[in-house]
N, C-alpha and C. Protein backbone atom coordinates (compact mmCIF):
# COMPACT_ATOMS: atom_id res chain seq x y z
N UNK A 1 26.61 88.42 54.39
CA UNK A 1 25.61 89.16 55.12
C UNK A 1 24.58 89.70 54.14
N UNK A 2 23.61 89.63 54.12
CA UNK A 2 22.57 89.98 53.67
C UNK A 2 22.51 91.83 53.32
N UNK A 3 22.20 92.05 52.33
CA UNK A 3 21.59 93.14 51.50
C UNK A 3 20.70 93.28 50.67
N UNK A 4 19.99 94.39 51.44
CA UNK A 4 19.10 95.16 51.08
C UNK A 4 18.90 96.70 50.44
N UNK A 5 18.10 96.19 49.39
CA UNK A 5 18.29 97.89 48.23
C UNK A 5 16.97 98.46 47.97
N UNK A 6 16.64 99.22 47.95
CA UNK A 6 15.41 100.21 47.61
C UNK A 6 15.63 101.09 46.50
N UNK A 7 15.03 100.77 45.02
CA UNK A 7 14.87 101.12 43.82
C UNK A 7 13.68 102.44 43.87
N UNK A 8 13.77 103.56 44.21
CA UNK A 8 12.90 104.49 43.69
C UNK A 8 12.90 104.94 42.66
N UNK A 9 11.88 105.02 41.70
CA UNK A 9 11.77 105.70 40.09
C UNK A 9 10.65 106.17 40.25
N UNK A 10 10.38 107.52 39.31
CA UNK A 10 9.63 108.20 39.02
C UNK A 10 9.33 108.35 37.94
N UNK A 11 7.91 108.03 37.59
CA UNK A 11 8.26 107.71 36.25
C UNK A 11 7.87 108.98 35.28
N UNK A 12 7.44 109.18 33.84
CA UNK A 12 7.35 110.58 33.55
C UNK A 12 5.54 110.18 33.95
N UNK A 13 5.28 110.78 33.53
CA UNK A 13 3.47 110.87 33.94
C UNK A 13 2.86 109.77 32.90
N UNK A 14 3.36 110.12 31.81
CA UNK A 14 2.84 109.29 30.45
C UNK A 14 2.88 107.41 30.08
N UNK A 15 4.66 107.73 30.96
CA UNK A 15 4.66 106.80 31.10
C UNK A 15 4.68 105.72 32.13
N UNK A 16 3.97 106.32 33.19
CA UNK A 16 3.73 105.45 34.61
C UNK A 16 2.98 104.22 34.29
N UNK A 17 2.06 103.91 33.48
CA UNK A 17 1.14 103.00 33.20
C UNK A 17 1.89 101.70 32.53
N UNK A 18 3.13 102.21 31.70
CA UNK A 18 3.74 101.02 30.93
C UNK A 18 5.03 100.06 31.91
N UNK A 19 5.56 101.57 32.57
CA UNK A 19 6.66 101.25 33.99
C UNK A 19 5.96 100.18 34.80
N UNK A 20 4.65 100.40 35.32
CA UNK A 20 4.27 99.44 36.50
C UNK A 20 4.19 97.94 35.52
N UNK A 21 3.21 97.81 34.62
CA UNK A 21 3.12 96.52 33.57
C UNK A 21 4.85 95.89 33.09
N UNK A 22 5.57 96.65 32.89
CA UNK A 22 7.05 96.35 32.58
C UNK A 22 7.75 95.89 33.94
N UNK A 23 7.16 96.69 35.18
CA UNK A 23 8.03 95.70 36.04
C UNK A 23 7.39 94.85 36.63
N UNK A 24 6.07 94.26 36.65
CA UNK A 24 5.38 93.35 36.66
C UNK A 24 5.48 92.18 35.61
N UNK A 25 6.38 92.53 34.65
CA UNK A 25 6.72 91.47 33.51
C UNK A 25 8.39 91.32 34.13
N UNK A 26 9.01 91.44 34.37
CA UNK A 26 10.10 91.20 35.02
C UNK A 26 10.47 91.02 36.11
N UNK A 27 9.87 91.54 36.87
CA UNK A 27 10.14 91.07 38.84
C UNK A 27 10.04 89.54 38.83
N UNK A 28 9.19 88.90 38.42
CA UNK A 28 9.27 87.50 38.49
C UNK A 28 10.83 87.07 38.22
N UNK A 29 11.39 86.87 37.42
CA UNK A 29 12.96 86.49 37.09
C UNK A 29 13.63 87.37 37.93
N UNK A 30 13.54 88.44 38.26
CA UNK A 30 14.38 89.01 39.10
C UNK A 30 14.42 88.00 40.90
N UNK A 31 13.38 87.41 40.77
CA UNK A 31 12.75 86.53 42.44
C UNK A 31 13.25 85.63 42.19
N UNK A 32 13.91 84.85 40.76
CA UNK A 32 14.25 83.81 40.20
C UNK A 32 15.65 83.95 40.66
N UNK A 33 16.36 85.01 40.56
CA UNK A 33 18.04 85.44 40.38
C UNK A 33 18.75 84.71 41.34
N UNK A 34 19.89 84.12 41.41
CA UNK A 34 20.35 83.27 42.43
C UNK A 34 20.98 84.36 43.29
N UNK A 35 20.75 84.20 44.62
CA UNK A 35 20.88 84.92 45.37
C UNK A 35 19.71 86.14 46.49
N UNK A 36 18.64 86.05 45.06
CA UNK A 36 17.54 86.73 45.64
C UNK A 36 16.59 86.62 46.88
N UNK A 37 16.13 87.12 47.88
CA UNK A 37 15.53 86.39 48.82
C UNK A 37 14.02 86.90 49.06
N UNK A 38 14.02 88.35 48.62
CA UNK A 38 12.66 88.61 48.43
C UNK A 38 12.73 89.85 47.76
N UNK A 39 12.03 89.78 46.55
CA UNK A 39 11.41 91.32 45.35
C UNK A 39 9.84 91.82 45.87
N UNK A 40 9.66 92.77 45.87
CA UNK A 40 8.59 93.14 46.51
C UNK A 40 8.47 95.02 45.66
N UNK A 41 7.64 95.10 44.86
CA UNK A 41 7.29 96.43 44.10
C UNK A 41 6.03 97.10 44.90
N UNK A 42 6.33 98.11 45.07
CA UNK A 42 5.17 98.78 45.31
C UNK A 42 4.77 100.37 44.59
N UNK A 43 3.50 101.15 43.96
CA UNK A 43 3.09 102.08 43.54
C UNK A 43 2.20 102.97 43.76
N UNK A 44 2.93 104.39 43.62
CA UNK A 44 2.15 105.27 44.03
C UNK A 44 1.45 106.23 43.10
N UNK A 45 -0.02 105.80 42.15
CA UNK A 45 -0.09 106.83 41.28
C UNK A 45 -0.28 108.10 40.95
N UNK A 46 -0.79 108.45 42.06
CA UNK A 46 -0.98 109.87 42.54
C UNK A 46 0.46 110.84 42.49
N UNK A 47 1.95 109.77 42.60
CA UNK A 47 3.01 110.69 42.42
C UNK A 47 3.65 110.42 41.11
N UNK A 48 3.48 108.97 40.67
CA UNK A 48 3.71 108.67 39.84
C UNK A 48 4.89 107.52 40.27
N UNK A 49 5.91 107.09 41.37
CA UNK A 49 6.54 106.84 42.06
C UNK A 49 6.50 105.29 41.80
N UNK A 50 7.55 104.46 41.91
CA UNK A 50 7.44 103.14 42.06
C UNK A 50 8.79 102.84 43.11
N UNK A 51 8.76 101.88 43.62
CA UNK A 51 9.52 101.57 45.20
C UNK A 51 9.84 100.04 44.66
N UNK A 52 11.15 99.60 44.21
CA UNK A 52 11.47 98.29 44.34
C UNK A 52 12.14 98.09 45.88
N UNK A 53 11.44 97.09 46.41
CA UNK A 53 12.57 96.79 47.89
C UNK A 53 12.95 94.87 47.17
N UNK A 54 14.40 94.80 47.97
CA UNK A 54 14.96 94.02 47.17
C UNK A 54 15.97 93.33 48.21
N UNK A 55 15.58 91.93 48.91
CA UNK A 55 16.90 91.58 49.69
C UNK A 55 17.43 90.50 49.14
N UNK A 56 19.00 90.37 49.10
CA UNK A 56 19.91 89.79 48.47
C UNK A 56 20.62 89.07 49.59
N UNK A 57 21.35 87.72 49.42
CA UNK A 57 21.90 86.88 50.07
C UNK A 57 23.30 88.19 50.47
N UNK A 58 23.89 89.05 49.41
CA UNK A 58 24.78 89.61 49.65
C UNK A 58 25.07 90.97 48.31
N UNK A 59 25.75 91.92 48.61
CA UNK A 59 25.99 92.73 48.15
C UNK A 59 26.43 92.13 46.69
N UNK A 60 27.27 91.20 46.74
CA UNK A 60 28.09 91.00 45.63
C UNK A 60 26.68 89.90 44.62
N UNK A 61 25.92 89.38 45.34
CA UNK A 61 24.31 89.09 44.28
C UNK A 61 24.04 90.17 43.92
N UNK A 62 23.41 91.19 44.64
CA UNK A 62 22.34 92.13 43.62
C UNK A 62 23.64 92.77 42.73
N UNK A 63 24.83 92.87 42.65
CA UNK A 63 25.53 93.67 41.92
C UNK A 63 25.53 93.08 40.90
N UNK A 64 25.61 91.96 40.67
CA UNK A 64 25.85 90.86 39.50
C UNK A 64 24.75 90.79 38.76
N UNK A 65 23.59 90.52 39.89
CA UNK A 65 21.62 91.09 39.20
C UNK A 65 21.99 92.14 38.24
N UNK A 66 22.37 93.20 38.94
CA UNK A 66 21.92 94.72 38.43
C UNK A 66 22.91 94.46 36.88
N UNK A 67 24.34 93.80 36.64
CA UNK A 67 25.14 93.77 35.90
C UNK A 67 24.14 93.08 34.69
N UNK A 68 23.61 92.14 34.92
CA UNK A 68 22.95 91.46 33.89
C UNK A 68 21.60 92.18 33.05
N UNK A 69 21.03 92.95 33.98
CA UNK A 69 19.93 93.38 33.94
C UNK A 69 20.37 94.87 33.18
N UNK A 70 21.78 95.19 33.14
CA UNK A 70 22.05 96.55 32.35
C UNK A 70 22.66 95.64 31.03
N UNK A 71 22.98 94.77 30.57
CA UNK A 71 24.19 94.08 29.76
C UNK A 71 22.73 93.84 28.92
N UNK A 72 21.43 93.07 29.41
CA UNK A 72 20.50 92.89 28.37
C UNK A 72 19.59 93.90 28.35
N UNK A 73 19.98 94.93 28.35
CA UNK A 73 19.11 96.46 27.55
C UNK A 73 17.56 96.82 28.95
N UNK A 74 17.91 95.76 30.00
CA UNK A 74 16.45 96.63 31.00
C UNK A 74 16.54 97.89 31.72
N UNK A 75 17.66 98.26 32.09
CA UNK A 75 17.99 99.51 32.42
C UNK A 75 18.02 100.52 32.02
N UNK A 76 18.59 100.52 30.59
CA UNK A 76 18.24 101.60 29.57
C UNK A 76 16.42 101.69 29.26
N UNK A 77 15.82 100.82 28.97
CA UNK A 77 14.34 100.39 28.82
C UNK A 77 13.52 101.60 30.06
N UNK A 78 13.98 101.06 31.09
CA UNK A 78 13.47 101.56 32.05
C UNK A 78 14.01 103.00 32.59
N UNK A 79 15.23 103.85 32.01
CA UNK A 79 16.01 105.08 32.27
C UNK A 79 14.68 105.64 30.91
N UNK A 80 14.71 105.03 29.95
CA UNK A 80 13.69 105.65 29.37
C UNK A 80 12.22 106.22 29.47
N UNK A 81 11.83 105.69 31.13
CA UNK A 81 10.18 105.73 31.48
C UNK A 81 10.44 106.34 32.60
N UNK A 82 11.59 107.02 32.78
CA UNK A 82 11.84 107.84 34.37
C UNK A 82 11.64 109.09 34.23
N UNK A 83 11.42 110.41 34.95
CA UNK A 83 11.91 111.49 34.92
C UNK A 83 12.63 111.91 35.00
N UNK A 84 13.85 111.46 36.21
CA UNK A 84 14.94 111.37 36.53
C UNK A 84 15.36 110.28 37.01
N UNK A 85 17.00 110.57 37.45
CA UNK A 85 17.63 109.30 37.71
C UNK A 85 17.44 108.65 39.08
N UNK A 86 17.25 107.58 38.97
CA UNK A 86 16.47 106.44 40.07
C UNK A 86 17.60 106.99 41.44
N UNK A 87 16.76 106.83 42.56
CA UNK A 87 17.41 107.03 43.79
C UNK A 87 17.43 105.24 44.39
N UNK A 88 18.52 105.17 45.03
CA UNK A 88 19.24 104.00 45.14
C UNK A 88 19.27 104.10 47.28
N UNK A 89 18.88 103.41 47.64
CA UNK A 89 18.98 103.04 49.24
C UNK A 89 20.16 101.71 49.27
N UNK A 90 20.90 101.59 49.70
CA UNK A 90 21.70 100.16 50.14
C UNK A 90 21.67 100.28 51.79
N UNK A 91 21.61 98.99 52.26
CA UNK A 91 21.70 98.60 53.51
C UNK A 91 22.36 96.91 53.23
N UNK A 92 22.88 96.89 54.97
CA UNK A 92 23.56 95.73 55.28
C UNK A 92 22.65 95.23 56.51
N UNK A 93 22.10 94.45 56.22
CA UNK A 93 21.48 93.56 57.45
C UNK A 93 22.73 93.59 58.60
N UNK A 94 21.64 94.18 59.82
CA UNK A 94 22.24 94.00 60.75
C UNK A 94 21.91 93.03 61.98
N UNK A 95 22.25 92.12 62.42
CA UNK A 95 22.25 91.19 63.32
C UNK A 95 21.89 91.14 64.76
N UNK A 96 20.94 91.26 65.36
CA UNK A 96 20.83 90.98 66.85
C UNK A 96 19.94 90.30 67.38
């Protein structure tokens, strides 16, 4: 069943400008990831705010995404351009 995740980060002020260019250099391979079905970023500069929405063939894809994506140093990269710690949405496609 299909899942869906919503990545909110905030970034510090300083560094909002390098966050949006950094995940504009990586969302592409992330659209690549087997399992992925649609990456879609969006930004708010006025808060400083960035919105990954993210649907996955299944829970157990984006977990494996997210596993790879902390194992080669992007998570830390990007915990570094936050203010605080990223707020996380999960959903399960529901059917009707």
């Amino acid at each position: 069943m299909a899942s869906v995740v919503n990545l909110v980060l905030t970034a510090k002020p300083e560094e909002f400008e390098d966050l949006v260019a950094y995940m504009a250099e990586i969302l592409p391979d992330t659209a690549k990831y087997e399992g992925a079905q649609v990456i879609t970023c969006y930004s708010d500069p006025a808060t400083h705010m960035l919105t990954v929405h993210e649907i996955w063939d299944s829970k157990a894809h984006q977990q494996a995404y997210f596993q790879w994506r902390a194992e080669t140093g992007v998570v830390d990269r990007i915990v570094g351009m936050v203010a605080g710690p990223p707020a996380f949405e999960e959903y399960t496609h529901v059917a009707f």
